[in-house]
N, C-alpha and C. Protein backbone atom coordinates (compact mmCIF):
# COMPACT_ATOMS: atom_id res chain seq x y z
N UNK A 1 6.28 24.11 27.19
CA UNK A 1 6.36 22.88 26.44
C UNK A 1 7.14 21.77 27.16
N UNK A 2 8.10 21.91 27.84
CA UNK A 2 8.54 21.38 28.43
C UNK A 2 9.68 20.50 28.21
N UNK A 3 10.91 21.17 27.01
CA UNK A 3 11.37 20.02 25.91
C UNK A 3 12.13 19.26 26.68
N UNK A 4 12.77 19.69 27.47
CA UNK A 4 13.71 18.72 28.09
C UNK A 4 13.37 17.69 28.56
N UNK A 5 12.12 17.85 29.41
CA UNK A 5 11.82 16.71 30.11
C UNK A 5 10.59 15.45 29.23
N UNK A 6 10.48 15.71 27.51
CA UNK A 6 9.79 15.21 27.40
C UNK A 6 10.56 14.27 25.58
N UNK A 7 11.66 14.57 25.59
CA UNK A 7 12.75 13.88 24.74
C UNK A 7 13.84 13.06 25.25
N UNK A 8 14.15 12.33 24.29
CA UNK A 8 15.15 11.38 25.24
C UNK A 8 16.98 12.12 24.86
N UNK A 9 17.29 12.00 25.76
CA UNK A 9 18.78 12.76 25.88
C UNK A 9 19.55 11.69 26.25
N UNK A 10 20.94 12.02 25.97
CA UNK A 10 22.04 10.58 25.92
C UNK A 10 23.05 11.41 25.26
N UNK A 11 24.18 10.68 25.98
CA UNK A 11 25.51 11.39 25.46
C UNK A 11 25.99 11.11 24.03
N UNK A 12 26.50 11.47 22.99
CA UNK A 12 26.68 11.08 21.67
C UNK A 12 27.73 10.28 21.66
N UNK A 13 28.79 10.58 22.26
CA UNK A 13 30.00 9.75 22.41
C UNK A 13 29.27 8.07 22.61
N UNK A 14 28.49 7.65 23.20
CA UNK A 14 28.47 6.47 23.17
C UNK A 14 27.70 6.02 22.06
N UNK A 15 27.23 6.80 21.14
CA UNK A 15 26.74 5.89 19.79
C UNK A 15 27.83 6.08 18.54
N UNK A 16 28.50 7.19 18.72
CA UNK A 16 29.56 6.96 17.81
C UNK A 16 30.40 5.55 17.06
N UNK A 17 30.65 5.18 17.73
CA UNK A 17 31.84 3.89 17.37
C UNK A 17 30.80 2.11 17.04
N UNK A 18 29.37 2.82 17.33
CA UNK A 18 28.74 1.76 17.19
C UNK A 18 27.92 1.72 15.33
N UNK A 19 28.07 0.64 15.23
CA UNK A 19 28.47 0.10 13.77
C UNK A 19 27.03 0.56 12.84
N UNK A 20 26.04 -0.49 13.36
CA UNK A 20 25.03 -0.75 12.77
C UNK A 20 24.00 0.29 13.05
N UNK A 21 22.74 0.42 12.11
CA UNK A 21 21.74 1.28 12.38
C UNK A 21 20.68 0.92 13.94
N UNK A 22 20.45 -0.72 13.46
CA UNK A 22 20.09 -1.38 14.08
C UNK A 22 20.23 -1.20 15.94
N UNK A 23 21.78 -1.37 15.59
CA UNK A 23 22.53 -1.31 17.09
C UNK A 23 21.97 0.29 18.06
N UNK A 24 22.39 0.79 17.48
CA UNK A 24 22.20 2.69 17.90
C UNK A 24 20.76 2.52 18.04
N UNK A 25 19.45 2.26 17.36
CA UNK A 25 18.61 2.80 17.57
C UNK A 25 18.06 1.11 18.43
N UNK A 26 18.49 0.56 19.36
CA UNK A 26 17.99 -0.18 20.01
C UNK A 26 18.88 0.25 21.47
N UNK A 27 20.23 0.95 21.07
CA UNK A 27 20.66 1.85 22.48
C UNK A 27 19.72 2.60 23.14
N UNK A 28 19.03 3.56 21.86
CA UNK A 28 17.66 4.42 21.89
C UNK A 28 17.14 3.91 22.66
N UNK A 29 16.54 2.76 22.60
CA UNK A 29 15.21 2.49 22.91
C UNK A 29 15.74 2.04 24.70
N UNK A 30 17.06 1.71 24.62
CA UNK A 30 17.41 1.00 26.34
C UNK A 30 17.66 1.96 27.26
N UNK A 31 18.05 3.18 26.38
CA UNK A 31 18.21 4.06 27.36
C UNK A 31 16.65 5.31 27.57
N UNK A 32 16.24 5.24 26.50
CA UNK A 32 14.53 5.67 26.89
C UNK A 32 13.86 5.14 28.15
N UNK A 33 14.11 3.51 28.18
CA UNK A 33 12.83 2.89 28.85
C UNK A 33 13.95 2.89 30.40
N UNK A 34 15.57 2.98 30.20
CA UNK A 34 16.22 2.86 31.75
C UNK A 34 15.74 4.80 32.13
N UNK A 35 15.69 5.65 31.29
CA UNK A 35 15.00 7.03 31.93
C UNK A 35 13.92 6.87 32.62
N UNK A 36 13.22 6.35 32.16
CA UNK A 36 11.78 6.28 32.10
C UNK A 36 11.29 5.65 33.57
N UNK A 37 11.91 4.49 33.81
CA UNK A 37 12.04 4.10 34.66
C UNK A 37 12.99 4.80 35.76
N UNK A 38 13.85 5.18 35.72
CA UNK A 38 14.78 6.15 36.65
C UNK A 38 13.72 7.70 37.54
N UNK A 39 13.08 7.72 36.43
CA UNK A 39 11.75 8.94 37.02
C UNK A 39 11.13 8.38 38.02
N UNK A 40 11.04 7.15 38.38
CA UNK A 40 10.04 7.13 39.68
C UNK A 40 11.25 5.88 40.63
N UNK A 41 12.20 5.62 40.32
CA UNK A 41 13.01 4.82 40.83
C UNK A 41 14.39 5.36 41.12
N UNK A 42 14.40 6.74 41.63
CA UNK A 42 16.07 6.91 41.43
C UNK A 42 17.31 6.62 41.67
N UNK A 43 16.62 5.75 42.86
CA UNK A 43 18.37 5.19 43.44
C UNK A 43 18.60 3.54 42.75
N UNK A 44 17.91 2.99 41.43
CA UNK A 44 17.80 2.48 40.96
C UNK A 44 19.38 1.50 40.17
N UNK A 45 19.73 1.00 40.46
CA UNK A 45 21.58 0.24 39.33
C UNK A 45 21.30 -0.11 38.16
N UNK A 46 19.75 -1.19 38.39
CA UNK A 46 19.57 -2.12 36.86
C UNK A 46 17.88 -2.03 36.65
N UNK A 47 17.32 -2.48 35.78
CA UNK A 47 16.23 -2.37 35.01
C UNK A 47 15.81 -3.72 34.44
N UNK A 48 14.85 -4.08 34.74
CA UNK A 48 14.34 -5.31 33.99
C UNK A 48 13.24 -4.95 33.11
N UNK A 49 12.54 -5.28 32.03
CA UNK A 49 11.74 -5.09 30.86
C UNK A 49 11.48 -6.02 30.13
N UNK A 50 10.29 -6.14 29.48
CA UNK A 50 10.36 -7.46 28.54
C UNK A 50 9.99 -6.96 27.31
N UNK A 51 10.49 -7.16 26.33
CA UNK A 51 10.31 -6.72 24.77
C UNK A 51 10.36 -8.13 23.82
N UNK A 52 9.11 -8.13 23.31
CA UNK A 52 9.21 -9.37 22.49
C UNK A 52 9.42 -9.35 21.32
N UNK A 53 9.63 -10.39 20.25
CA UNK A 53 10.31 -9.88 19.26
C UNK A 53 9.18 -9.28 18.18
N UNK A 54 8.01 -9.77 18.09
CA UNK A 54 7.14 -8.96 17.20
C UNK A 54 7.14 -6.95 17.34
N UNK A 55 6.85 -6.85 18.29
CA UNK A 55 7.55 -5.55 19.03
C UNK A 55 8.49 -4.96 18.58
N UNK A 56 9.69 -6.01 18.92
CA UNK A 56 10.91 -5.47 18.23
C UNK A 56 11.10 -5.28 16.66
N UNK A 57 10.36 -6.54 15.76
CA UNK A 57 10.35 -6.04 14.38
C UNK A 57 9.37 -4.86 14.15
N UNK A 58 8.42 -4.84 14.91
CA UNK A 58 7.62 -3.06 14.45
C UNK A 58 8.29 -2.30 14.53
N UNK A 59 8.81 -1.73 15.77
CA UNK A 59 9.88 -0.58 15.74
C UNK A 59 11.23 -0.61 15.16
N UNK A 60 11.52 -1.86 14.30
CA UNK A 60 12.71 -1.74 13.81
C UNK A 60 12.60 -1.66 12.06
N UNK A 61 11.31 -2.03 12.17
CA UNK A 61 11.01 -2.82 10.68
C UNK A 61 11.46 -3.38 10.09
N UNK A 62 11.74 -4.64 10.66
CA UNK A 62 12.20 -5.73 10.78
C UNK A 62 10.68 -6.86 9.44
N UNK A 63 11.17 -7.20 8.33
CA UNK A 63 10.25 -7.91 7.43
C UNK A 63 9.95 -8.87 8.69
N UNK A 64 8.84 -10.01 8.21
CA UNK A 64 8.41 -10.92 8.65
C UNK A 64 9.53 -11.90 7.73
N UNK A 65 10.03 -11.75 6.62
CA UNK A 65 10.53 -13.03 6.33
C UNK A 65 12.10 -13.17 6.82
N UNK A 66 12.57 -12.36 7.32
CA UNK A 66 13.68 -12.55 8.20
C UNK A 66 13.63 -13.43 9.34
N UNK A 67 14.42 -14.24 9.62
CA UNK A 67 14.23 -15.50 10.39
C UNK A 67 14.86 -14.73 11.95
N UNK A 68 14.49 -15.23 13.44
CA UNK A 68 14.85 -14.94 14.25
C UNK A 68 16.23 -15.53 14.95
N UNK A 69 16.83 -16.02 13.77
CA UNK A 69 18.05 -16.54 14.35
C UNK A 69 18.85 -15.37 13.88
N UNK A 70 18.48 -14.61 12.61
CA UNK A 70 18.93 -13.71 12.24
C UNK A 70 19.42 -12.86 13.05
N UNK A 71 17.80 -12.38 13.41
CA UNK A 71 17.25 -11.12 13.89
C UNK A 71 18.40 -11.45 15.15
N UNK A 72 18.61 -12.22 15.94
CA UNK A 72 19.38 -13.00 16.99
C UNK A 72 20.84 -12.71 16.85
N UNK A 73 21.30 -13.08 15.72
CA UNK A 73 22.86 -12.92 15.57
C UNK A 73 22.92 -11.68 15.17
N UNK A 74 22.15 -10.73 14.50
CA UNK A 74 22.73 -9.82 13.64
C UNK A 74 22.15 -8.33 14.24
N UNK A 75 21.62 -8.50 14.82
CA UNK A 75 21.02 -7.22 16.01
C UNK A 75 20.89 -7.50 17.16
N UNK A 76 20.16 -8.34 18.06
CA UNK A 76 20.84 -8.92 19.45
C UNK A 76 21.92 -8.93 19.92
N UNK A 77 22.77 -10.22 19.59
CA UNK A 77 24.04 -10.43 20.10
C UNK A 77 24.85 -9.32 20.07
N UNK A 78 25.08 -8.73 18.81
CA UNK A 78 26.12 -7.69 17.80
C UNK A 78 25.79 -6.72 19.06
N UNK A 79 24.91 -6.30 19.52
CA UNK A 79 24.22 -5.09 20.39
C UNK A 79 24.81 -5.19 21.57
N UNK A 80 24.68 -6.56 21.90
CA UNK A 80 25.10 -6.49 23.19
C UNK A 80 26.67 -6.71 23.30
N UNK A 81 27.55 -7.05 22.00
CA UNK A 81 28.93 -6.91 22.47
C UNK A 81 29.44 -5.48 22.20
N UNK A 82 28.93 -4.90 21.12
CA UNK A 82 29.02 -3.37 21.19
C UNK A 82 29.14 -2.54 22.39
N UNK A 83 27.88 -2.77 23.00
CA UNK A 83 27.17 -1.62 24.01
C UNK A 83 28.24 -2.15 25.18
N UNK A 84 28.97 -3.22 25.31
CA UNK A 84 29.90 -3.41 26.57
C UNK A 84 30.92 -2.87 26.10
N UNK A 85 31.57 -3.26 24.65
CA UNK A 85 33.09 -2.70 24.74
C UNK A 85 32.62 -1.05 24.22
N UNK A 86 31.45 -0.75 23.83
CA UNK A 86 31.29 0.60 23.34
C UNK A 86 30.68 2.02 24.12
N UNK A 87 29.80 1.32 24.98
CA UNK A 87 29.21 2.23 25.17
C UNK A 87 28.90 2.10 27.20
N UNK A 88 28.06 2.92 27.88
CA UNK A 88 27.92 2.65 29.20
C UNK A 88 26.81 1.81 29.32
N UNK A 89 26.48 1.21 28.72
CA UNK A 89 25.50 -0.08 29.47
C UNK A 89 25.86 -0.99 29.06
N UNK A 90 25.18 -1.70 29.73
CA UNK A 90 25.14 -3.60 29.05
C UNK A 90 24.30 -4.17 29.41
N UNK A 91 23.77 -5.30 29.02
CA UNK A 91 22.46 -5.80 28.75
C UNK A 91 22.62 -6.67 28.90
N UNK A 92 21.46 -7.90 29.78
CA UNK A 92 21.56 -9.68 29.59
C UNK A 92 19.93 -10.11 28.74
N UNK A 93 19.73 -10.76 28.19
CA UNK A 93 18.60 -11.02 27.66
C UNK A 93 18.34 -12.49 27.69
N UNK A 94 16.51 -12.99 28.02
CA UNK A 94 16.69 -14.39 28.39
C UNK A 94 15.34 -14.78 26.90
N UNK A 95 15.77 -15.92 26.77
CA UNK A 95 14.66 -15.90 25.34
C UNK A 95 13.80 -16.62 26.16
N UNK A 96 12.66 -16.26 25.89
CA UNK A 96 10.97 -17.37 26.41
C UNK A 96 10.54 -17.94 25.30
N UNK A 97 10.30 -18.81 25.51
CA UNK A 97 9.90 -19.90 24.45
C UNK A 97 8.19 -20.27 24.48
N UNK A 98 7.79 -20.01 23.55
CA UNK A 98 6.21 -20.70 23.32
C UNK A 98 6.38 -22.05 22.88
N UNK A 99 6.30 -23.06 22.91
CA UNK A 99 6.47 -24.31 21.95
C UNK A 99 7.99 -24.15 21.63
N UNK A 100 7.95 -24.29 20.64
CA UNK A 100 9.39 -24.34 19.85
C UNK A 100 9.63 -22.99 19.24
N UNK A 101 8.67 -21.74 19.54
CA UNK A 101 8.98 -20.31 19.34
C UNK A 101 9.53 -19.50 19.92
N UNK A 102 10.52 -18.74 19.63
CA UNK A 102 10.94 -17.80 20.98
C UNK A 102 10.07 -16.72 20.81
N UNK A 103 9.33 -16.03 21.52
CA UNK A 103 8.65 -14.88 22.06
C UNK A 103 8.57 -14.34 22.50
């Protein structure tokens, strides 16, 4: 079956102290896709990816009537000051804009 190599593994200590549901299961997802990538890249430091936010409300289930300034202050940002004073990664994120949409 092959379990090891086909689940995502991560130390627990670094989701402990982190607050939100939100927060932890978007660690999930950074440290899935930095594995994932580490399999064919190993001498690898950093990781680039693009995740847009429709994306991000599917896997978070995230309503549509939640506004993205929200979604911005209250799972974004929060995530990324966590995961520096909390945990071993850290993250920069750049918003792309359609028109006057970020996407």
């Amino acid at each position: 079956l092959q379990l090891k190599n086909n689940f995502l593994t991560y130390d627990i200590k670094n989701i402990l102290l982190l607050k939100s549901a939100y927060v932890i299961r978007l660690y999930e997802l950074f440290v899935d896709k930095w594995s994932e990538y580490q399999r064919y890249n190993e001498k690898a430091k950093s990781y680039t990816f693009e995740l847009d936010i429709k994306k991000l409300r599917e896997l978070f289930e995230i309503p549509e009537s939640q506004l993205y300034a929200d979604v911005k202050r209250h799972i974004i940002d929060k995530a990324k000051q966590q995961f520096k004073a909390k945990t071993d990664i850290q993250f920069e994120y750049k918003e792309q804009k359609i028109g006057r949409k970020v996407d």
